[in-house]
C-alpha atoms as a PDB file:
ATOM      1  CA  UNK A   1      81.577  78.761  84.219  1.00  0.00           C
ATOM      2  CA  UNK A   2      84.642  77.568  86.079  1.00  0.00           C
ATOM      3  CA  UNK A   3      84.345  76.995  89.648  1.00  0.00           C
ATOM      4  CA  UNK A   4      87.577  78.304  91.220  1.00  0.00           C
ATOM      5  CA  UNK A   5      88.123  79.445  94.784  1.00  0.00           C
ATOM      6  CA  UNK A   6      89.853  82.563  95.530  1.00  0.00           C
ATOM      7  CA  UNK A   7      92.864  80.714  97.058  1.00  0.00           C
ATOM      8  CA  UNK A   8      92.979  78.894  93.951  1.00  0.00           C
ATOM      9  CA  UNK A   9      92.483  82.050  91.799  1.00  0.00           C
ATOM     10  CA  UNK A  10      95.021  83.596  93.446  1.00  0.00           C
ATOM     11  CA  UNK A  11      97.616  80.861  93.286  1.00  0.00           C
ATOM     12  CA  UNK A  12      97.040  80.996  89.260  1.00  0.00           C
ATOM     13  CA  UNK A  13      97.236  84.553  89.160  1.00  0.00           C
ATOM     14  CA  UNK A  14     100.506  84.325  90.810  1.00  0.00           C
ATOM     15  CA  UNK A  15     101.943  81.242  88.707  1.00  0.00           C
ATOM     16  CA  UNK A  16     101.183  83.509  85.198  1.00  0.00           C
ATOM     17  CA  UNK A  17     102.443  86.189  86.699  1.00  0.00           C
ATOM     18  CA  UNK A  18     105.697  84.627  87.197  1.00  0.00           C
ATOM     19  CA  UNK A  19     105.613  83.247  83.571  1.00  0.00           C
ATOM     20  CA  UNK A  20     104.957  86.740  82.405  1.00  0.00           C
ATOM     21  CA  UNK A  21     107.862  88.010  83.868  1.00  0.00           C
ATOM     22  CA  UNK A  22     110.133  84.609  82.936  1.00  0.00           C
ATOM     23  CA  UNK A  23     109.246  85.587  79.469  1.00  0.00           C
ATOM     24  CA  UNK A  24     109.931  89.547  79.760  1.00  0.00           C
ATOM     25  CA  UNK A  25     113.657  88.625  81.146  1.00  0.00           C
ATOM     26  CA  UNK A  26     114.090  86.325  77.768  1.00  0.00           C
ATOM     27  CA  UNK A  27     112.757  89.174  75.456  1.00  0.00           C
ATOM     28  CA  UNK A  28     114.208  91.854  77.850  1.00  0.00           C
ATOM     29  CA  UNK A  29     117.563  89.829  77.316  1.00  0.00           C
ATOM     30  CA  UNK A  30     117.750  89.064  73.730  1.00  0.00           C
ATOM     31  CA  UNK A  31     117.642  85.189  74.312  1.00  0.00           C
ATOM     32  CA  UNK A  32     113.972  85.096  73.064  1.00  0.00           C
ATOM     33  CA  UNK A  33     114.726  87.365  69.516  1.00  0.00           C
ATOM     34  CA  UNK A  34     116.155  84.463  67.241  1.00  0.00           C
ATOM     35  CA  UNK A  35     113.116  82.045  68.243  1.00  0.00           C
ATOM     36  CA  UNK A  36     110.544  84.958  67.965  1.00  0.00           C
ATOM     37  CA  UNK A  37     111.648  86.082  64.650  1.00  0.00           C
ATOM     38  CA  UNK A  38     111.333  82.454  62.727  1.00  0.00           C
ATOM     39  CA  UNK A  39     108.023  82.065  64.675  1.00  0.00           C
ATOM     40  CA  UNK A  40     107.466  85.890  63.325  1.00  0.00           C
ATOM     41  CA  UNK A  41     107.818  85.020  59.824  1.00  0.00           C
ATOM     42  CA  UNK A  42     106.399  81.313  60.586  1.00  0.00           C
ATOM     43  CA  UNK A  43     102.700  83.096  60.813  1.00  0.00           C
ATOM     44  CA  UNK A  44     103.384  86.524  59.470  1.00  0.00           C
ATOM     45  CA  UNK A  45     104.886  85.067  55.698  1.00  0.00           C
ATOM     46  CA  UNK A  46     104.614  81.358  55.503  1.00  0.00           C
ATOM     47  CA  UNK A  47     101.352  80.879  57.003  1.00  0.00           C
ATOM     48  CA  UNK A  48      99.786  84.155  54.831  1.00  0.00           C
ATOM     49  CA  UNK A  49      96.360  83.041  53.361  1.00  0.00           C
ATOM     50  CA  UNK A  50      95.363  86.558  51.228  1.00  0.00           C
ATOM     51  CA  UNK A  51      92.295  85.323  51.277  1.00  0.00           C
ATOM     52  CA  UNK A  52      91.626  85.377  54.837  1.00  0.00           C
ATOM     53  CA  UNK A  53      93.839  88.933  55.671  1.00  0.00           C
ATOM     54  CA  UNK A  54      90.618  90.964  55.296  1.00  0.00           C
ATOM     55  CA  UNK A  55      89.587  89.251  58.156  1.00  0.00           C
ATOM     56  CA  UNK A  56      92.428  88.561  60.333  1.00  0.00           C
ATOM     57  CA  UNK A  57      92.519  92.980  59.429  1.00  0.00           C
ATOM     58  CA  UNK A  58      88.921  93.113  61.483  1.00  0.00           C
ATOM     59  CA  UNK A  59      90.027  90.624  63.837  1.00  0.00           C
ATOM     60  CA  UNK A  60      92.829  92.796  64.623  1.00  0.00           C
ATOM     61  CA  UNK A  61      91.207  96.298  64.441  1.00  0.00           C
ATOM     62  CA  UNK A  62      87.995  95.733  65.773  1.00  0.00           C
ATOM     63  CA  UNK A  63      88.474  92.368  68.396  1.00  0.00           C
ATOM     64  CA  UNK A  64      89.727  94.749  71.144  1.00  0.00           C
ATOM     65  CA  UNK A  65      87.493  97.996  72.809  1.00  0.00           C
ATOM     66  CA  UNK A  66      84.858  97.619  70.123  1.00  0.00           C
ATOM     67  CA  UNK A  67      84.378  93.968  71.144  1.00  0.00           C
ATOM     68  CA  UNK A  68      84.810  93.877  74.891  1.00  0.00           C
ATOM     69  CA  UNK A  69      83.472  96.895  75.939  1.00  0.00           C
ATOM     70  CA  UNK A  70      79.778  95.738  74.381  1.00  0.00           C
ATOM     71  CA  UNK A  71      80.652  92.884  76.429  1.00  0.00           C
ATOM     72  CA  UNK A  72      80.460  94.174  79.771  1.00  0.00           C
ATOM     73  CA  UNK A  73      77.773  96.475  78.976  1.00  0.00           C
ATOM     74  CA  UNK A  74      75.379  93.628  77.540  1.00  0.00           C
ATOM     75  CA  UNK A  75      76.486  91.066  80.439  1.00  0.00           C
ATOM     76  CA  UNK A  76      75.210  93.777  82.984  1.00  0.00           C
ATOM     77  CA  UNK A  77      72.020  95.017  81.225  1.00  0.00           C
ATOM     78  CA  UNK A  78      70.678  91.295  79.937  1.00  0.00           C
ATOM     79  CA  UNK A  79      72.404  89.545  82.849  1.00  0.00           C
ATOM     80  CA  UNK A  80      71.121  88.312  85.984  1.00  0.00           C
ATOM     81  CA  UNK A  81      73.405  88.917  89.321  1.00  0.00           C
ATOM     82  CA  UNK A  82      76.269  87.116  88.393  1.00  0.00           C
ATOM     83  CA  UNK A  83      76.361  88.188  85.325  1.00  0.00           C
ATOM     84  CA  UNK A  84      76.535  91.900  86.435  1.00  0.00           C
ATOM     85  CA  UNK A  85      79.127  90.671  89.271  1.00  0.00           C
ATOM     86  CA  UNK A  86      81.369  89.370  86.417  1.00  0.00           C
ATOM     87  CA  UNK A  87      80.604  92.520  84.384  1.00  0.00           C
ATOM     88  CA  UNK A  88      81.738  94.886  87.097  1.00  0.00           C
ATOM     89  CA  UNK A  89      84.828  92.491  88.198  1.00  0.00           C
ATOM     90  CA  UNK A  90      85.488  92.600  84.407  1.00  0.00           C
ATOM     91  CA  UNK A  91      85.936  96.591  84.287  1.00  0.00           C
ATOM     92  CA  UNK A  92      87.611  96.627  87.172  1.00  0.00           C
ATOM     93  CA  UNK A  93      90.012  93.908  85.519  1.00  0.00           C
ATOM     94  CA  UNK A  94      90.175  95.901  82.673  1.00  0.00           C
ATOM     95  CA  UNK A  95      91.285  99.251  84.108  1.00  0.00           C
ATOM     96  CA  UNK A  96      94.578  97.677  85.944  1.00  0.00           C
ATOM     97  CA  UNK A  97      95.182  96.028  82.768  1.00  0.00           C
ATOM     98  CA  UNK A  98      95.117  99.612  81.001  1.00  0.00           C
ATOM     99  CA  UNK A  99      97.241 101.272  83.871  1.00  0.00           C
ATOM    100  CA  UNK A 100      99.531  98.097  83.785  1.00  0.00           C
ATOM    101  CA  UNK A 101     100.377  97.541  80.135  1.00  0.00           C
ATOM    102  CA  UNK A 102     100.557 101.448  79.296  1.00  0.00           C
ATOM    103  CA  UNK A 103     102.961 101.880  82.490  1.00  0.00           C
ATOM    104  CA  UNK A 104     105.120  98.609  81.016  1.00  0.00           C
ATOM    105  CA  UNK A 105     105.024 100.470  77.462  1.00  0.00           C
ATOM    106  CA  UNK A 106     106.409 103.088  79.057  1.00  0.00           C
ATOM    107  CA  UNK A 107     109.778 101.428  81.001  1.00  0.00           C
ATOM    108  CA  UNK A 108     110.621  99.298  78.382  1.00  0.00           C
ATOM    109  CA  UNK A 109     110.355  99.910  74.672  1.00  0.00           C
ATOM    110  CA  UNK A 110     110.738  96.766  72.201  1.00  0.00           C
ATOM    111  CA  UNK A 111     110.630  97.639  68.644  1.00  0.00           C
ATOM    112  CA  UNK A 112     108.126  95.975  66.160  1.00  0.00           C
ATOM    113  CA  UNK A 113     108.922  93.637  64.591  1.00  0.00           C
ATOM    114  CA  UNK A 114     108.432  95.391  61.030  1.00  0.00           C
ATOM    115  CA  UNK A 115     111.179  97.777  62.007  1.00  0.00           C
ATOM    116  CA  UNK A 116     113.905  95.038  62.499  1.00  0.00           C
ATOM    117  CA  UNK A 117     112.281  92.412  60.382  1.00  0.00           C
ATOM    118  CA  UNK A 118     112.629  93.796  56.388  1.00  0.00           C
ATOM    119  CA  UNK A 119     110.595  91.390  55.109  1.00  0.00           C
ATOM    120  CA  UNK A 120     107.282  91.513  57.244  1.00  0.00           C
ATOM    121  CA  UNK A 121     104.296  91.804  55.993  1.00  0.00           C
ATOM    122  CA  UNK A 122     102.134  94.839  57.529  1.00  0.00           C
ATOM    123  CA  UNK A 123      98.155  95.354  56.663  1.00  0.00           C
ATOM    124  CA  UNK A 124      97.703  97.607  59.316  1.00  0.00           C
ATOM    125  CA  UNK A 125      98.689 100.816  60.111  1.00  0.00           C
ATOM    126  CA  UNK A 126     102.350 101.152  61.527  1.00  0.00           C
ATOM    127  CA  UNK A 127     102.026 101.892  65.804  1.00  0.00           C
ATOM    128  CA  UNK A 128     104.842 103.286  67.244  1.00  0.00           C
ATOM    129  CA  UNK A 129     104.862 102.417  70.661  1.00  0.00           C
ATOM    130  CA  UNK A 130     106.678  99.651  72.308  1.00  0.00           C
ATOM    131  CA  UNK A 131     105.755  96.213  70.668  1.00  0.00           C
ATOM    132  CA  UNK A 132     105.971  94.350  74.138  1.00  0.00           C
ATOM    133  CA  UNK A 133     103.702  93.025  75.967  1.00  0.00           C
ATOM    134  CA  UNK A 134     100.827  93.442  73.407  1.00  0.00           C
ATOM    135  CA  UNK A 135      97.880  95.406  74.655  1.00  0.00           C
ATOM    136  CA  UNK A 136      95.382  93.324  72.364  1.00  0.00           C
ATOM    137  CA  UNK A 137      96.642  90.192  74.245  1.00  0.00           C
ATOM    138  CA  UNK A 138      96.666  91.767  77.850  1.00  0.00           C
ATOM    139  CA  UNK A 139      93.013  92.954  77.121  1.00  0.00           C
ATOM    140  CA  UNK A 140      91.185  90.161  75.523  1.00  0.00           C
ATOM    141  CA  UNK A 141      92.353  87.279  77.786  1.00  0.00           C
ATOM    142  CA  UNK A 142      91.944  89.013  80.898  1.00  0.00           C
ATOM    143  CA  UNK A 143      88.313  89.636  79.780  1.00  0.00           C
ATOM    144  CA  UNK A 144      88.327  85.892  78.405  1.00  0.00           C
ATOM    145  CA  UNK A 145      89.488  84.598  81.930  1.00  0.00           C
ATOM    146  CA  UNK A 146      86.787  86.379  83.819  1.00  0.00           C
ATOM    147  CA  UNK A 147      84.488  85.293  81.191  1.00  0.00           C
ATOM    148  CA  UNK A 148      85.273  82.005  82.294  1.00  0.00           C
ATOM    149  CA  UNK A 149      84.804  82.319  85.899  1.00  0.00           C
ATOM    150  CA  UNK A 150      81.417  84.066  85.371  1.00  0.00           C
ATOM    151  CA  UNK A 151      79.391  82.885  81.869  1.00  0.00           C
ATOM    152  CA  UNK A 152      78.080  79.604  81.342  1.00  0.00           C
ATOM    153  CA  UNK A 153      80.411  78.014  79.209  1.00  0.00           C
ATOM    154  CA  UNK A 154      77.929  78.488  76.105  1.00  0.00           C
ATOM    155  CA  UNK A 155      79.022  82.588  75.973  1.00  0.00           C
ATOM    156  CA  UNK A 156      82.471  82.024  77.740  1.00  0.00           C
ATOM    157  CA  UNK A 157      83.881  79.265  75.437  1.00  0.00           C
ATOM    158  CA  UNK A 158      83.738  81.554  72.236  1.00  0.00           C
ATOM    159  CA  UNK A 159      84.879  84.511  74.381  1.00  0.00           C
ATOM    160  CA  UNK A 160      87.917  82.661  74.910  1.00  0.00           C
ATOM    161  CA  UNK A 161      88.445  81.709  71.087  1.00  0.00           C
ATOM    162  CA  UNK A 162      87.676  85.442  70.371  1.00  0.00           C
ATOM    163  CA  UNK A 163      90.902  85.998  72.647  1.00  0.00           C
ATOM    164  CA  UNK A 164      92.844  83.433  70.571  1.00  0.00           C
ATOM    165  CA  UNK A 165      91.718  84.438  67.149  1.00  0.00           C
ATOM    166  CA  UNK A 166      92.570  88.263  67.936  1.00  0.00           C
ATOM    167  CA  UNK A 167      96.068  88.124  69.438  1.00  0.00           C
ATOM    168  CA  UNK A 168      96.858  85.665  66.930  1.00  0.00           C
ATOM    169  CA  UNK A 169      95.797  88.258  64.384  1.00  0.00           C
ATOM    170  CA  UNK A 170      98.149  90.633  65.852  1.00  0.00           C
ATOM    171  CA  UNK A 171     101.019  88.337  64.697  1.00  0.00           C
ATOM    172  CA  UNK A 172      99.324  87.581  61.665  1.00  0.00           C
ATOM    173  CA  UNK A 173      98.927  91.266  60.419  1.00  0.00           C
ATOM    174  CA  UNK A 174     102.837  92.178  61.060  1.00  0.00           C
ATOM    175  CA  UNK A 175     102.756  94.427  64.717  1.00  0.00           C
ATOM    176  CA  UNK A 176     103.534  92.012  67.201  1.00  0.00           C
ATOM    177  CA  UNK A 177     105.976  89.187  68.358  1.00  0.00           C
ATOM    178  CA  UNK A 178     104.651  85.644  69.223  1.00  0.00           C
ATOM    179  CA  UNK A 179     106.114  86.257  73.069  1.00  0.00           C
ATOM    180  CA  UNK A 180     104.768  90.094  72.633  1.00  0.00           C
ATOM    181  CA  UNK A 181     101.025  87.804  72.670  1.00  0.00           C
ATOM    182  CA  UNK A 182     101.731  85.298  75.109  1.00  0.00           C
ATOM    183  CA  UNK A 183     103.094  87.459  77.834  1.00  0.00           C
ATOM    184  CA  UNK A 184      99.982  89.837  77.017  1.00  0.00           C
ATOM    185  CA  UNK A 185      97.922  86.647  77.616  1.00  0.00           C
ATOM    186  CA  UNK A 186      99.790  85.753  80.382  1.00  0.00           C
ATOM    187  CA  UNK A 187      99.660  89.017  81.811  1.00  0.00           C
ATOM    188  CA  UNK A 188      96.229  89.542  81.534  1.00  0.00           C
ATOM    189  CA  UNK A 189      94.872  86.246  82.370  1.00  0.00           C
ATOM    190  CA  UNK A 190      97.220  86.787  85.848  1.00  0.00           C
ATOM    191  CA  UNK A 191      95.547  90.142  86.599  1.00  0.00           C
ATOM    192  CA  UNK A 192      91.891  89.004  86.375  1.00  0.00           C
ATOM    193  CA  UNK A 193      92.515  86.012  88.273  1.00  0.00           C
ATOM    194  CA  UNK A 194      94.149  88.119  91.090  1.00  0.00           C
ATOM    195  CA  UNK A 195      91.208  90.719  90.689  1.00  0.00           C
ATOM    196  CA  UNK A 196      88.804  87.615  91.255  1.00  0.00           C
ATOM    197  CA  UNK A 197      90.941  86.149  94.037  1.00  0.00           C
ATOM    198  CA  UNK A 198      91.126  89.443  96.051  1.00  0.00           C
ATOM    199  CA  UNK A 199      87.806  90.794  95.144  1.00  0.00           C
ATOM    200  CA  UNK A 200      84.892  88.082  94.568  1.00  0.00           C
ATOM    201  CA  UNK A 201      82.576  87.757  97.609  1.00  0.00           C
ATOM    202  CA  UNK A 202      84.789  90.116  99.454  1.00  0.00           C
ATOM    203  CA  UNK A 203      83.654  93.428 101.173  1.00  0.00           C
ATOM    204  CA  UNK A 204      85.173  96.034  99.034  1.00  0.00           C
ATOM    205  CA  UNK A 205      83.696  94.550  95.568  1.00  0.00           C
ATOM    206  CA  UNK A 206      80.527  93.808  97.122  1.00  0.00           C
ATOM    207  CA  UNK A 207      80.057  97.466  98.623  1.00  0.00           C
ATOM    208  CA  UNK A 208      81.106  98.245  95.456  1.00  0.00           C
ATOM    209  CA  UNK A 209      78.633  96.246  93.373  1.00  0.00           C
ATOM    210  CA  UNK A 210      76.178  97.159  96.024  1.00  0.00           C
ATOM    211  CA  UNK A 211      76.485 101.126  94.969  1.00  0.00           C
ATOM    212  CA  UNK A 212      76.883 100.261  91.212  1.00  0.00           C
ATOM    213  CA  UNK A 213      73.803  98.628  91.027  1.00  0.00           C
ATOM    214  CA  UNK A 214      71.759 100.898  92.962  1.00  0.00           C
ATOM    215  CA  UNK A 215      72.574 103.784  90.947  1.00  0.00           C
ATOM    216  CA  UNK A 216      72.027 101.596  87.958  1.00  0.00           C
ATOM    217  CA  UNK A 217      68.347 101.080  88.782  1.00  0.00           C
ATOM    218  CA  UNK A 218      67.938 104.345  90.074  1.00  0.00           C
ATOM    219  CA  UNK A 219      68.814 105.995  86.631  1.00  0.00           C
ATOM    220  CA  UNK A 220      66.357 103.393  85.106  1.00  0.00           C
ATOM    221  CA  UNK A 221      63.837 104.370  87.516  1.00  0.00           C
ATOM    222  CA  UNK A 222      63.821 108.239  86.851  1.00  0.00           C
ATOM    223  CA  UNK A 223      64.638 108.155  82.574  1.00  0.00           C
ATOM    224  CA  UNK A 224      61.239 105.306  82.750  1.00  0.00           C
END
């Protein structure tokens, strides 16, 4: 568990956020292409282990929804209250994320790399949606970050390498850009710190956790 005050929080989500969008004018403006397309092939080709794409495949396919949704629901049914706090903030983190990345999938369309790349390796099934900012990325580290700020580092720690291990996968498996992951990271990280920053022992999340958890124990109270 990190100890971070909201002021602090806030001031991080702000300085990713700026990354994320230092990196978006690079990709948005070509600059970035030539540098993401040797580190494309760097991981994609060079750095190919068939013995390990099997896994880096589940990593990819499975490391997102089916992963962190389990996570909240476990961290609020085992967990004690701040466990359940950081479950809740962590939905709530995750549903800007969702409106945020589909919205920026929307405005500005990057191709994959497979259609501009000829020789890329791809073990997954081709998406055709806009390859920037990955959604993987934007999802994993903003649950990793409030992970973080809520688990004891024994749970949070390998949450966080989950986060690596998947949006490097994305690379890995041919459907994303290195900068695709990193502003996803970036992204993501910057909304759940500003979710934390604006939220955490502040009215509006605690009514809010207030009526959650009632109705939580009231359901368990009638089905028992």
């Amino acid at each position: 568990m990190v100890k971070l005050q909201r002021s602090s929080a806030r001031a991080w989500g702000y300085f990713f956020l700026v990354a994320f969008t230092a990196i978006f004018a690079l990709v948005a403006s070509g600059v970035m292409q030539p540098l993401d397309v040797r580190a494309f092939i760097l991981v994609n080709e060079r750095w190919n282990v068939p013995a390990l794409n099997e896994f880096f495949i589940y990593a990819s396919r499975y490391g997102r929804s089916y992963f962190w949704i389990p996570v909240v629901f476990f961290a609020w049914v085992l967990g004690g209250e701040r466990y359940k706090r950081g479950a809740l903030m962590m939905a709530i983190a995750f549903l800007i994320i969702i409106a945020v990345g589909l919205t920026l999938k929307a405005v500005y369309f990057r191709p994959r790399p497979f259609l501009v790349i000829s020789t890329a390796r791809v073990l997954m099934a081709r998406p055709s949606d806009s390859s920037f900012p990955s959604g993987h990325a934007l999802i994993v580290f903003g649950g990793a970050t409030i992970a973080l700020l809520f688990f004891k580092r024994r749970y949070s720690v390998p949450l966080l390498g989950e986060a690596i291990l998947v949006s490097y996968s994305r690379v890995y498996v041919g459907l994303h850009y290195p900068s695709d992951v990193v502003a996803g990271a970036l992204l993501g990280s910057s909304i759940a710190l500003l979710v934390y920053g604006f939220g955490n022992n502040v009215s509006w999340f605690e009514g809010l956790y207030r009526i959650v958890r009632s109705v939580y124990y009231g359901l368990l109270s009638f089905f028992s």
